[in-house]
PDB file of N, CA and C in Angstrom:
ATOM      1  N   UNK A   1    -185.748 140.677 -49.641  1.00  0.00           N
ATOM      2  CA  UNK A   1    -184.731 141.010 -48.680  1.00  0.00           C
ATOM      3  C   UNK A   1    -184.587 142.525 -48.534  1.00  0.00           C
ATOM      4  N   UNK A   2    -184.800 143.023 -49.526  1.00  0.00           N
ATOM      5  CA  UNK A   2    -184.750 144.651 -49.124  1.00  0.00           C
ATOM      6  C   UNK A   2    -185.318 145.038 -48.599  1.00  0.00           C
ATOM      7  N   UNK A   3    -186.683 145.002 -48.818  1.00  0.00           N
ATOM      8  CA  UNK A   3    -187.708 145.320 -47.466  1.00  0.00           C
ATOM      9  C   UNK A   3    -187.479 145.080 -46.276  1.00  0.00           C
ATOM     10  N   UNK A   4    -187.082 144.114 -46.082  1.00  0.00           N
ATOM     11  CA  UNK A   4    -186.693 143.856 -44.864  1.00  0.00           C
ATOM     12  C   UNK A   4    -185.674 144.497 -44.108  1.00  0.00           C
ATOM     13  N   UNK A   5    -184.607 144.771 -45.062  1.00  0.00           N
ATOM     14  CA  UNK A   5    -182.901 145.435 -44.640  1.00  0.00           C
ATOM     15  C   UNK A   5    -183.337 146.792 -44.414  1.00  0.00           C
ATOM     16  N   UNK A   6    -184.209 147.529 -45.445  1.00  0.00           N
ATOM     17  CA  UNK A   6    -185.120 148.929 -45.029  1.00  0.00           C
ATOM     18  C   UNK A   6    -185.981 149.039 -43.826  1.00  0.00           C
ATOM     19  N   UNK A   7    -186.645 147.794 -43.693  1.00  0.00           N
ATOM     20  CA  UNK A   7    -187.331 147.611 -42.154  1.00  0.00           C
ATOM     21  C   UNK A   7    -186.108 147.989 -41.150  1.00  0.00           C
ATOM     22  N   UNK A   8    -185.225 147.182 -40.740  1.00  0.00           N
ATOM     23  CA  UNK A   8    -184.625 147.004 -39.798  1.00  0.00           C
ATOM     24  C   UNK A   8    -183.406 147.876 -39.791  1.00  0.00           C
ATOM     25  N   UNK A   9    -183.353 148.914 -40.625  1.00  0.00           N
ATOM     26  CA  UNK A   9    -182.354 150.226 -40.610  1.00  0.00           C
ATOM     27  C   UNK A   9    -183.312 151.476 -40.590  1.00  0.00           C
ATOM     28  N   UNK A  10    -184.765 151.323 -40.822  1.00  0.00           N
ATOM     29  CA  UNK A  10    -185.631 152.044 -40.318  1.00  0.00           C
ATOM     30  C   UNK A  10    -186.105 152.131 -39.733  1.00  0.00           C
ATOM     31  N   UNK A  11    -185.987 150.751 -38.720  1.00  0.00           N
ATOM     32  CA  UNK A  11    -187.430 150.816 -37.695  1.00  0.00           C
ATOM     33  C   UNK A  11    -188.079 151.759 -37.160  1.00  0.00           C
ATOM     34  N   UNK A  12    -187.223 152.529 -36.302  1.00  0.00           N
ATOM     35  CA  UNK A  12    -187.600 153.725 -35.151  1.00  0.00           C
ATOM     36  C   UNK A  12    -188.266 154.708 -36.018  1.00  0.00           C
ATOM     37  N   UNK A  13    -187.737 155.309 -37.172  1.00  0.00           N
ATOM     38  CA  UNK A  13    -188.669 155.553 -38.261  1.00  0.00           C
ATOM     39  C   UNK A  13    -189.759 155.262 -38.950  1.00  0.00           C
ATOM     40  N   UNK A  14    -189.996 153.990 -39.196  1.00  0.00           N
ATOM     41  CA  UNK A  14    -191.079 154.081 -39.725  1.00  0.00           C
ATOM     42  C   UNK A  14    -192.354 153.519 -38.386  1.00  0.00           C
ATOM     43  N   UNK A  15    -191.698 153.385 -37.171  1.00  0.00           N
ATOM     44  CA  UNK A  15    -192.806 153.241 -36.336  1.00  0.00           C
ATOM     45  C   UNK A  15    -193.273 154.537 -35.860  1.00  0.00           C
ATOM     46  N   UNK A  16    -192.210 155.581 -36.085  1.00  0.00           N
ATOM     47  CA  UNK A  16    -193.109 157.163 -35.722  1.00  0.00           C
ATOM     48  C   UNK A  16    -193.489 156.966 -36.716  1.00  0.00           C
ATOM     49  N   UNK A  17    -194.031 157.213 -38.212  1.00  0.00           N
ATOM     50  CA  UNK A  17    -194.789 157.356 -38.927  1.00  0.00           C
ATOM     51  C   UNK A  17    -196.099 156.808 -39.093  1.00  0.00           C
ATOM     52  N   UNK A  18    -196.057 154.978 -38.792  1.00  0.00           N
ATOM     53  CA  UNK A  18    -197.096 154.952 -38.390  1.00  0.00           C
ATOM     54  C   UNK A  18    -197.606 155.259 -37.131  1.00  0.00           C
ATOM     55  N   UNK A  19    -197.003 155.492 -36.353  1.00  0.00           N
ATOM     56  CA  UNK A  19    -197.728 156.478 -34.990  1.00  0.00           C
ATOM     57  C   UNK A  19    -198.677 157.709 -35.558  1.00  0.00           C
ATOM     58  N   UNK A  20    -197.912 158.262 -36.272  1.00  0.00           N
ATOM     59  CA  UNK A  20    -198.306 159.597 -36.624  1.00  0.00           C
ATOM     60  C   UNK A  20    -199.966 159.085 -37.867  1.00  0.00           C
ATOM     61  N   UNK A  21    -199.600 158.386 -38.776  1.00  0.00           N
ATOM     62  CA  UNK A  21    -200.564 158.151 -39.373  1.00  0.00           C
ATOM     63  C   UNK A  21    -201.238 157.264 -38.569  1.00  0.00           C
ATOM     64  N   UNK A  22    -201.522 156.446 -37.796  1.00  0.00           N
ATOM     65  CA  UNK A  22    -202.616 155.868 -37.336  1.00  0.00           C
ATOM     66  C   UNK A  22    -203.739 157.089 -36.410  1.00  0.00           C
ATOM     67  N   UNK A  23    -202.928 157.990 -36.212  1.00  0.00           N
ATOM     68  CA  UNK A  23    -203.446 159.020 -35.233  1.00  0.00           C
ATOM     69  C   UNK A  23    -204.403 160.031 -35.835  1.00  0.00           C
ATOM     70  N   UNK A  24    -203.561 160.151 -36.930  1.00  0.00           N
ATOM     71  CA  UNK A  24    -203.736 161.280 -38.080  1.00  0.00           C
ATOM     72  C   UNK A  24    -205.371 161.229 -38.542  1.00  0.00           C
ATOM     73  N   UNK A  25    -206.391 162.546 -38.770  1.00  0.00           N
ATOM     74  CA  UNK A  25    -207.593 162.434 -38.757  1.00  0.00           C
ATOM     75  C   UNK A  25    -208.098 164.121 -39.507  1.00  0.00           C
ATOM     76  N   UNK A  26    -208.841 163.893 -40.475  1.00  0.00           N
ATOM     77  CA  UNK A  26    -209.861 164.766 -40.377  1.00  0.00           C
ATOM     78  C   UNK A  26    -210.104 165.307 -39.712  1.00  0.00           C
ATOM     79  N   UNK A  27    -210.943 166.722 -40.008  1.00  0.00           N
ATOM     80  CA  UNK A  27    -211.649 167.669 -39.235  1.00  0.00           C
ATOM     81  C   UNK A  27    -212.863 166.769 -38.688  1.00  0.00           C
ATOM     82  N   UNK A  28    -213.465 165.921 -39.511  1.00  0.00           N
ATOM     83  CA  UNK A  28    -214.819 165.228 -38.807  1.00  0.00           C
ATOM     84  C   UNK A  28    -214.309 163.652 -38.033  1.00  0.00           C
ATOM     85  N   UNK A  29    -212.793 163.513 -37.988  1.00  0.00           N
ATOM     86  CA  UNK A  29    -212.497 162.842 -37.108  1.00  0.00           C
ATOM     87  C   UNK A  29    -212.227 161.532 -37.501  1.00  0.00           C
ATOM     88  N   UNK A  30    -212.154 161.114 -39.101  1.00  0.00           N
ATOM     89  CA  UNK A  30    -212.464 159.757 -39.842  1.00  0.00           C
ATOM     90  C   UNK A  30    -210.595 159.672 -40.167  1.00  0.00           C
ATOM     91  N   UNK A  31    -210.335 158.836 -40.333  1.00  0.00           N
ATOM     92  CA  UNK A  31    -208.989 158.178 -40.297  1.00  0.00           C
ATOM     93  C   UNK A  31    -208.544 158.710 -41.410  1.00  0.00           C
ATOM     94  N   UNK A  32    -207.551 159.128 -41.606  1.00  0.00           N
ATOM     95  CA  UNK A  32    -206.745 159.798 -42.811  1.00  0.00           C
ATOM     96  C   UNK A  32    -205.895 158.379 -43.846  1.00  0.00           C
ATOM     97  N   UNK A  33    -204.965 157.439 -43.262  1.00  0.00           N
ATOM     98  CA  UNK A  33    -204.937 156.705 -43.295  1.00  0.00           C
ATOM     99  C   UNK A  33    -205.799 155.389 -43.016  1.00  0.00           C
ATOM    100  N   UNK A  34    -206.588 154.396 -43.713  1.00  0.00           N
ATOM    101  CA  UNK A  34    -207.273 153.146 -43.741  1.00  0.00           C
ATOM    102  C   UNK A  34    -206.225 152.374 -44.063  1.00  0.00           C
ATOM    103  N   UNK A  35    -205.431 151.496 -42.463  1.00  0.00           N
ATOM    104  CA  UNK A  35    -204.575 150.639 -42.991  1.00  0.00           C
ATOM    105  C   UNK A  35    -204.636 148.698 -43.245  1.00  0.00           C
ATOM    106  N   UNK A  36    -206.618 148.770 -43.020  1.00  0.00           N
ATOM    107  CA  UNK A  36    -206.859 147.860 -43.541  1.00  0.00           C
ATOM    108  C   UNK A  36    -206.714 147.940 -45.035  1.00  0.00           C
ATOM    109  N   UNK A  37    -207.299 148.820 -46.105  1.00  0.00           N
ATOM    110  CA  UNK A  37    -207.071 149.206 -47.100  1.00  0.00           C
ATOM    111  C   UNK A  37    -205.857 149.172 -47.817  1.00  0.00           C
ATOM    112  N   UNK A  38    -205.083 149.823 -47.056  1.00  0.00           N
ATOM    113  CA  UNK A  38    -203.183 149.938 -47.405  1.00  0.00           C
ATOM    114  C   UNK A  38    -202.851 148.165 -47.426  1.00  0.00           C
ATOM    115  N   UNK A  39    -203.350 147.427 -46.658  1.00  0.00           N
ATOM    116  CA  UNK A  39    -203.244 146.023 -46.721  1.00  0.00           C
ATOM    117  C   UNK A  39    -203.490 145.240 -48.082  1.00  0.00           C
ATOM    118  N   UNK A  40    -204.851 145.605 -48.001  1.00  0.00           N
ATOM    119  CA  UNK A  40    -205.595 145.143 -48.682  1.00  0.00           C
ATOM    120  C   UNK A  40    -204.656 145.398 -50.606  1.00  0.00           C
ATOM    121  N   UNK A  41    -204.765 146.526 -50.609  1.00  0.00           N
ATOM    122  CA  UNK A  41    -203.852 146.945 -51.568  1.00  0.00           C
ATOM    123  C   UNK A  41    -202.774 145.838 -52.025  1.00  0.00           C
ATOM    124  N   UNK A  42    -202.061 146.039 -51.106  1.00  0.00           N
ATOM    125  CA  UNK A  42    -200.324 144.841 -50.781  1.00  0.00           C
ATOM    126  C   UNK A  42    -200.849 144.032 -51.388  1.00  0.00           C
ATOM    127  N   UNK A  43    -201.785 143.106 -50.615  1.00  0.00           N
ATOM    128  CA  UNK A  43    -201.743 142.018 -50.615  1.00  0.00           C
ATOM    129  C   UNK A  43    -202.521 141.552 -52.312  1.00  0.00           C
ATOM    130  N   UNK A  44    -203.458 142.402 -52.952  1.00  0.00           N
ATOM    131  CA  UNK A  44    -203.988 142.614 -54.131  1.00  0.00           C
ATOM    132  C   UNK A  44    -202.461 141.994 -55.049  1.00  0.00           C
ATOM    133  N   UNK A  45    -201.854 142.711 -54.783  1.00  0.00           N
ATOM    134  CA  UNK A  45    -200.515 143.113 -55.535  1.00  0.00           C
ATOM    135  C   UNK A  45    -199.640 142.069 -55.904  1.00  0.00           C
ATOM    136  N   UNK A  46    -199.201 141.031 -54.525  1.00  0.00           N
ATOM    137  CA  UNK A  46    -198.844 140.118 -54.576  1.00  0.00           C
ATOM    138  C   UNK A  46    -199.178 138.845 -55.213  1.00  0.00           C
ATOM    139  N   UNK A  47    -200.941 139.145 -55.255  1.00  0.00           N
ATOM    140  CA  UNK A  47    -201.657 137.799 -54.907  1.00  0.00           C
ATOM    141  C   UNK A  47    -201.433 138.134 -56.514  1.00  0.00           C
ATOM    142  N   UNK A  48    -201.609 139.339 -57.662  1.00  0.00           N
ATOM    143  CA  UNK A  48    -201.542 139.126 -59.062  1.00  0.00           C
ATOM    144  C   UNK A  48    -199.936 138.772 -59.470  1.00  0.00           C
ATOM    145  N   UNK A  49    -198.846 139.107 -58.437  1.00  0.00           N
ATOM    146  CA  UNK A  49    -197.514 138.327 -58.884  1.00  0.00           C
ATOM    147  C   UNK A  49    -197.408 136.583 -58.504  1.00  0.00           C
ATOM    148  N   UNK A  50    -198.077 136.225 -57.994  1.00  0.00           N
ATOM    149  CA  UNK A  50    -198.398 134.819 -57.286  1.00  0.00           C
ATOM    150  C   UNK A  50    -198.478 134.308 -58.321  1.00  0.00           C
ATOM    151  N   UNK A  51    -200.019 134.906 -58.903  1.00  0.00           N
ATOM    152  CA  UNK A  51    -200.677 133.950 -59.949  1.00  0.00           C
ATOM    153  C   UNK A  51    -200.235 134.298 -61.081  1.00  0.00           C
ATOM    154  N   UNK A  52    -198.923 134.779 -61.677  1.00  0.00           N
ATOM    155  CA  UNK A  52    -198.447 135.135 -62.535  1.00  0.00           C
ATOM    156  C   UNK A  52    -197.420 134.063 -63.210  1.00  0.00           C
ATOM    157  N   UNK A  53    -196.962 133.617 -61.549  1.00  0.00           N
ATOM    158  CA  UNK A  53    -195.844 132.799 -61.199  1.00  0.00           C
ATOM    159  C   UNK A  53    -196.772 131.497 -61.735  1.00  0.00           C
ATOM    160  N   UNK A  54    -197.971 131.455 -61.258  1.00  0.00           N
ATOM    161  CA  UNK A  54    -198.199 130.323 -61.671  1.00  0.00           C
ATOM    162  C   UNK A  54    -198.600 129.780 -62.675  1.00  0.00           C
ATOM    163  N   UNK A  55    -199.403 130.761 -63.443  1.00  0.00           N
ATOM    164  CA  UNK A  55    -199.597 130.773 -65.105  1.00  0.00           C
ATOM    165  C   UNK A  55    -198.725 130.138 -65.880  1.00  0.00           C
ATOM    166  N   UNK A  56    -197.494 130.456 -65.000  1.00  0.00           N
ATOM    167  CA  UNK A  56    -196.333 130.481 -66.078  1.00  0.00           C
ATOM    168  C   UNK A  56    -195.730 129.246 -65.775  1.00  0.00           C
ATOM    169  N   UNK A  57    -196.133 128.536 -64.796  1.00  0.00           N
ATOM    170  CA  UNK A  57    -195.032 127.363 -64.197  1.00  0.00           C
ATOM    171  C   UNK A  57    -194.635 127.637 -63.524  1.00  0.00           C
ATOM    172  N   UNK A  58    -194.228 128.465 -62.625  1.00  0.00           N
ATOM    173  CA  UNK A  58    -192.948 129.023 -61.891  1.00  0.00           C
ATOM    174  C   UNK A  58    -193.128 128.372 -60.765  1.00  0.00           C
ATOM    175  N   UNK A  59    -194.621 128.279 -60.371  1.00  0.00           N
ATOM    176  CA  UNK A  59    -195.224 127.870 -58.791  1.00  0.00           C
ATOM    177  C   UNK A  59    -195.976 127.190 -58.863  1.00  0.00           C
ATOM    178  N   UNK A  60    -196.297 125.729 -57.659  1.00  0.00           N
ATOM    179  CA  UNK A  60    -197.053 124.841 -58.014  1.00  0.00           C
ATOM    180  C   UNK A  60    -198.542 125.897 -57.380  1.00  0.00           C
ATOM    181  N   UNK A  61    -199.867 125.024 -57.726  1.00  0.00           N
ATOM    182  CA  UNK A  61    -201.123 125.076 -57.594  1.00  0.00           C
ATOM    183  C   UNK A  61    -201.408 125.190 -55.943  1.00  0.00           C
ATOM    184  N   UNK A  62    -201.662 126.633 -55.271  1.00  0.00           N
ATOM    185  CA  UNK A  62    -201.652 127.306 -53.784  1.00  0.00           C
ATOM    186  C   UNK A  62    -202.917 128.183 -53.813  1.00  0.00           C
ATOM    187  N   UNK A  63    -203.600 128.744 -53.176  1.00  0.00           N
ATOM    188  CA  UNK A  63    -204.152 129.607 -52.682  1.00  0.00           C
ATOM    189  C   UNK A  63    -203.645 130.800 -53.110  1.00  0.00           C
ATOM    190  N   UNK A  64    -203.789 131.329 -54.082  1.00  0.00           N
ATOM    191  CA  UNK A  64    -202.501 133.036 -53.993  1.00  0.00           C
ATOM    192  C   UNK A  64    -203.120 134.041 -52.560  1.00  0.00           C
ATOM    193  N   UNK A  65    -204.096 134.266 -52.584  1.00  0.00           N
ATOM    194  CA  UNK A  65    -204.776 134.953 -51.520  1.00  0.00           C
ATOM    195  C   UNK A  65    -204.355 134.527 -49.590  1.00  0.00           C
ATOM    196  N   UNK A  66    -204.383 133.368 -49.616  1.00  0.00           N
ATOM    197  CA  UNK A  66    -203.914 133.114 -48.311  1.00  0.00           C
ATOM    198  C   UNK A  66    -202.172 133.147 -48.389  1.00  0.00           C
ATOM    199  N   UNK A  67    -201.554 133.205 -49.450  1.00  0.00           N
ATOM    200  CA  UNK A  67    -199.895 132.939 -49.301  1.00  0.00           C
ATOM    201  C   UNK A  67    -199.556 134.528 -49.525  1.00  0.00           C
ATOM    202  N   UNK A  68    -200.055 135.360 -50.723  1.00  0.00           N
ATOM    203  CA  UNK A  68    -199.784 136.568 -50.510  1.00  0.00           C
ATOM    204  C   UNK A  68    -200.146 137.082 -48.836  1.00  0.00           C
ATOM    205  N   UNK A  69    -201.218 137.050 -48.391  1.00  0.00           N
ATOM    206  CA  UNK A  69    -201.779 137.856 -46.945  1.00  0.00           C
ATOM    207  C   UNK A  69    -200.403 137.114 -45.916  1.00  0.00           C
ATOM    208  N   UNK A  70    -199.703 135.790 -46.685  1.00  0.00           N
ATOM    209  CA  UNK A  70    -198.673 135.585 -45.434  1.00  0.00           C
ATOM    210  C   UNK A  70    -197.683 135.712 -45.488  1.00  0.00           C
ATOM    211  N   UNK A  71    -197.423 136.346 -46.422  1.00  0.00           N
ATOM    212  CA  UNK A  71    -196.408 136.885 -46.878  1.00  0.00           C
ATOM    213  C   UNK A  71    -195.884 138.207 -46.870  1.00  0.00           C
ATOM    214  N   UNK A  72    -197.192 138.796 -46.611  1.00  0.00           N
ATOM    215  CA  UNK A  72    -197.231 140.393 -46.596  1.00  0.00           C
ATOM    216  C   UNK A  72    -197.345 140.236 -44.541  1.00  0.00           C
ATOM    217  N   UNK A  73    -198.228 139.542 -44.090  1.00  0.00           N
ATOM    218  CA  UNK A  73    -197.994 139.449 -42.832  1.00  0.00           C
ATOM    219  C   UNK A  73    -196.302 139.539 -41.754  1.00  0.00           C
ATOM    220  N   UNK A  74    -196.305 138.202 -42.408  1.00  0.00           N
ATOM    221  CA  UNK A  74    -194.395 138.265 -42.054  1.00  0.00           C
ATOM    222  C   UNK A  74    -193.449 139.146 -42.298  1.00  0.00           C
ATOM    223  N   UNK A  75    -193.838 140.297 -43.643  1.00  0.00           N
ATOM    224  CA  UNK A  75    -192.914 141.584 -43.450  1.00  0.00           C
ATOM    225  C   UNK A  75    -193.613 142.134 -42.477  1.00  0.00           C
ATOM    226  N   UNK A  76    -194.871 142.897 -42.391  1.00  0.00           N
ATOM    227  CA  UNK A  76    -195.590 143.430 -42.167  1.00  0.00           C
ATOM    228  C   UNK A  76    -194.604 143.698 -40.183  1.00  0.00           C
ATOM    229  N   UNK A  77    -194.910 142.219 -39.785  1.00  0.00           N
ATOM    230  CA  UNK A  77    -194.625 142.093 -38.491  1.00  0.00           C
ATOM    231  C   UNK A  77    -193.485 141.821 -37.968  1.00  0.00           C
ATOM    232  N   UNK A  78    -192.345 142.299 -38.557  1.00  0.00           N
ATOM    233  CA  UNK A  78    -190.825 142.389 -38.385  1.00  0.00           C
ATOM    234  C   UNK A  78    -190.953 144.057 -37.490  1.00  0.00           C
ATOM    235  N   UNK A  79    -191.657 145.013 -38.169  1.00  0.00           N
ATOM    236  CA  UNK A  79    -191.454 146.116 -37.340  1.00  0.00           C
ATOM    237  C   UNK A  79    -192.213 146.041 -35.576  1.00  0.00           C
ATOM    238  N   UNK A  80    -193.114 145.550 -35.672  1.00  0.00           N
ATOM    239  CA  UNK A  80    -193.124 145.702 -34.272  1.00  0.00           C
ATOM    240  C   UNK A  80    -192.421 144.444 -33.301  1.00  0.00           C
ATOM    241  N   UNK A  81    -191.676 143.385 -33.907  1.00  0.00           N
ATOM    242  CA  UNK A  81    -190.869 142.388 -33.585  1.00  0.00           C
ATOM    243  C   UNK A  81    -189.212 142.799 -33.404  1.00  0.00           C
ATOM    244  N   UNK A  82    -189.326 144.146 -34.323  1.00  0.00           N
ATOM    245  CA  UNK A  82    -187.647 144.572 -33.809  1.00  0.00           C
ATOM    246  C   UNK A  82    -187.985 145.746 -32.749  1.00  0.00           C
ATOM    247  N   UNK A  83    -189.712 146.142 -32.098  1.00  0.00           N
ATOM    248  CA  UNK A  83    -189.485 146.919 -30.986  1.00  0.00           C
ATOM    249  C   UNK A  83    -189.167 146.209 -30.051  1.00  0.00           C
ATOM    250  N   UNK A  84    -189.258 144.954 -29.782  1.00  0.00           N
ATOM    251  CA  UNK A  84    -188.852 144.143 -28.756  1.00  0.00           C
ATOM    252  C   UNK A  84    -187.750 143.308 -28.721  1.00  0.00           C
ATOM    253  N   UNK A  85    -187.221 143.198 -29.833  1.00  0.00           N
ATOM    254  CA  UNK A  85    -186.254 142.737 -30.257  1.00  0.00           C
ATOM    255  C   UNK A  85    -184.993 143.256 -31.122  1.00  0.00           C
ATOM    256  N   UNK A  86    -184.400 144.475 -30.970  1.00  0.00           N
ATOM    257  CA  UNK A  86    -184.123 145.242 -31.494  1.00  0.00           C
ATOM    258  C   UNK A  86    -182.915 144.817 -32.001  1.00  0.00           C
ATOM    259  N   UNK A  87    -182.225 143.762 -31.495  1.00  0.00           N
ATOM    260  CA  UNK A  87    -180.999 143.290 -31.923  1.00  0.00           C
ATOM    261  C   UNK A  87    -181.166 141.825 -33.109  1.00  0.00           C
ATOM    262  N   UNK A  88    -182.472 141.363 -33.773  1.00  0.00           N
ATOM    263  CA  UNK A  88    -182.991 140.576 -34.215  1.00  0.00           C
ATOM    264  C   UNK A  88    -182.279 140.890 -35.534  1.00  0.00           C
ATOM    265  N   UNK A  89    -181.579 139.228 -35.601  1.00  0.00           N
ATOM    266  CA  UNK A  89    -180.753 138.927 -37.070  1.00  0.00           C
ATOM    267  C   UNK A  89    -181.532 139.189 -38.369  1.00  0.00           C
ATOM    268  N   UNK A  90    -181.562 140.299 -38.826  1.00  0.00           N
ATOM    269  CA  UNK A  90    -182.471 140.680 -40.500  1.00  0.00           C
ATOM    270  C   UNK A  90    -181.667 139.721 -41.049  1.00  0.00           C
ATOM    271  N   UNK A  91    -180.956 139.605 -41.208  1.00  0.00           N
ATOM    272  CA  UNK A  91    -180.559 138.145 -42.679  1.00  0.00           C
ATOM    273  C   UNK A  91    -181.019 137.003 -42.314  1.00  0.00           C
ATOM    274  N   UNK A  92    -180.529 136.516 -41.284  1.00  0.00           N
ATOM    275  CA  UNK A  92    -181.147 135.271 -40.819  1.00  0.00           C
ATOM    276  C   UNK A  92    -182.524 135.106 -41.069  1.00  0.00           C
ATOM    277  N   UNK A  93    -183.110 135.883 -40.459  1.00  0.00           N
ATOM    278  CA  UNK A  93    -184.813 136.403 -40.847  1.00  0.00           C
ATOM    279  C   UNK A  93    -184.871 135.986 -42.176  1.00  0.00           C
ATOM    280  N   UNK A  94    -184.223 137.286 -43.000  1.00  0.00           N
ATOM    281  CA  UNK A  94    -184.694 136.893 -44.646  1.00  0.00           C
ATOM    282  C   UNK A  94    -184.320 136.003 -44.910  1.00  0.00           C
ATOM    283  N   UNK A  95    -183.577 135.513 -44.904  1.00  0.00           N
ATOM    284  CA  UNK A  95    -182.921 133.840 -45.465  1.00  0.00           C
ATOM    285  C   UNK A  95    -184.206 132.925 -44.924  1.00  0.00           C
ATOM    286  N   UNK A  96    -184.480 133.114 -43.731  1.00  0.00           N
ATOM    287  CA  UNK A  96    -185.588 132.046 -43.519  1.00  0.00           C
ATOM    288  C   UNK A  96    -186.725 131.685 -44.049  1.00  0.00           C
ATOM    289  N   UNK A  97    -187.503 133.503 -43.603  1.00  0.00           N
ATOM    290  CA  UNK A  97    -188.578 133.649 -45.260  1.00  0.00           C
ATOM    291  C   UNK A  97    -188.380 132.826 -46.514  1.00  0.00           C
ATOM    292  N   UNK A  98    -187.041 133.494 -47.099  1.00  0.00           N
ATOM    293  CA  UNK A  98    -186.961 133.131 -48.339  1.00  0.00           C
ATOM    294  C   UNK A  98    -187.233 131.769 -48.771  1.00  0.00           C
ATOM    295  N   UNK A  99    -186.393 131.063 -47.703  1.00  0.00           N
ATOM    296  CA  UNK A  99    -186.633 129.467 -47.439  1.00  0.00           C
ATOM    297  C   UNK A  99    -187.942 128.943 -47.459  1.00  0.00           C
ATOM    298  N   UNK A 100    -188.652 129.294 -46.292  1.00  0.00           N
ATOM    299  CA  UNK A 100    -189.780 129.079 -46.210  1.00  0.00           C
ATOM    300  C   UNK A 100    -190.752 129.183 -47.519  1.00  0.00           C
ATOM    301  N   UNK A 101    -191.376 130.344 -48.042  1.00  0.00           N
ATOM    302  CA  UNK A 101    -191.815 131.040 -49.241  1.00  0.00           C
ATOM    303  C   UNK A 101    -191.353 130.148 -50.394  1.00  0.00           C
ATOM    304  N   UNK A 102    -190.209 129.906 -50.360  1.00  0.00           N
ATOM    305  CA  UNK A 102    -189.690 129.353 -51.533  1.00  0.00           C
ATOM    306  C   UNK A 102    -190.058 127.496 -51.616  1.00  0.00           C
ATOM    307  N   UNK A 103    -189.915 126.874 -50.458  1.00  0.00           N
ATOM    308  CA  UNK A 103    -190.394 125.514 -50.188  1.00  0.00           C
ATOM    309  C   UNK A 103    -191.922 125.560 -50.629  1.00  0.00           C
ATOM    310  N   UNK A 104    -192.614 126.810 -49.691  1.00  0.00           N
ATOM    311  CA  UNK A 104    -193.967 126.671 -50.138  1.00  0.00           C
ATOM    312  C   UNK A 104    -194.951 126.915 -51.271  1.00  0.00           C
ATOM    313  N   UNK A 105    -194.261 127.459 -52.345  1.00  0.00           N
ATOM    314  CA  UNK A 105    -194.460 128.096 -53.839  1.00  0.00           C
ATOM    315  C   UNK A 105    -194.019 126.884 -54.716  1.00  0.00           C
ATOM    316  N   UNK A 106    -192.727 126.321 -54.382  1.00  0.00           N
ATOM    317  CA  UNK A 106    -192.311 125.431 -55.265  1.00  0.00           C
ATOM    318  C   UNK A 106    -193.110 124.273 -55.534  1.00  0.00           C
ATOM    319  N   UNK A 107    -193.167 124.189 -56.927  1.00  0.00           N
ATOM    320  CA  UNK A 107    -193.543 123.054 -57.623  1.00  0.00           C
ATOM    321  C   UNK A 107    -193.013 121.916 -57.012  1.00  0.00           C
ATOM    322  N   UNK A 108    -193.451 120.545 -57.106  1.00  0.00           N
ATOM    323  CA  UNK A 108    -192.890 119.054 -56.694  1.00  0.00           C
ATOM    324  C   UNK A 108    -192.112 118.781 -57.750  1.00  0.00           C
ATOM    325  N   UNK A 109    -191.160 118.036 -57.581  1.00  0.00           N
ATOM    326  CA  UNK A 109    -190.254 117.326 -58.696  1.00  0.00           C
ATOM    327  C   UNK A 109    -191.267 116.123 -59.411  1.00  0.00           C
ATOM    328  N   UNK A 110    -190.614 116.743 -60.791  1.00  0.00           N
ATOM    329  CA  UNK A 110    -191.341 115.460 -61.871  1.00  0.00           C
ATOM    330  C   UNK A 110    -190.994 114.110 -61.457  1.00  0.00           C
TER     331      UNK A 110
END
C-alpha cells in the first residue's frame, strides 16, 4: 500500500522523472537508464520474497516468476493510469490488489 499512496501523491513527479530518464543518454547516445533491467531487478526481488513465502508455508505452490512480474506490473501501471485518471481511488485500488494477491498466494484450506 505504500507504494502505491507514494505513486498517487507523486504522480506528476515521478512521471517527469521518468520522462527525464527515459530520454537521458550518453555522449555515444546509449540509454543511461535500462528500464527493462530496472524491471528485471524488481521483479528478481520479489520473485526471492515469493519463494521465501513459500519455503516457509506462507503460500501455496505458484509460479513465483509469473506472480512477481504481476505484481510488479500492477504497481508499475498505476502511474500512467492516474495520467488519465487522475482522480482514481488509491485505496480502493490497494485494497483490491491486496485482495486479489492475497486470494492468489493463499494456500487452500486443509
Amino acid at each position: 500500500m505504500t507504494n502505491l499512496e507514494f505513486l498517487g501523491s507523486h504522480h506528476n513527479h515521478i512521471l517527469a522523472l521518468l520522462n527525464i530518464a527515459a530520454g537521458a543518454r550518453t555522449d555515444d547516445g546509449k540509454a543511461i537508464v535500462e528500464f527493462a533491467l530496472v524491471f528485471e531487478r524488481a521483479v528478481r526481488a520479489l520473485e526471492k520474497l515469493l519463494r521465501h513465502g513459500q519455503e516457509r508455508g506462507e503460500f501455496r505452490e505458484f509460479s513465483t516468476k509469473a506472480m512477481a512480474m504481476t505484481i510488479r506490473n500492477a504497481i508499475d501501471g498505476l502511474v500512467s493510469q492516474l495520467t488519465t485518471d487522475p482522480k482514481l481511488d488509491l485505496m480502493l485500488y490497494a485494497n483490491e490488489l491486496a485482495t486479489m494477491f492475497d486470494l492468489a498466494t493463499r494456500k487452500p484450506p486443509l
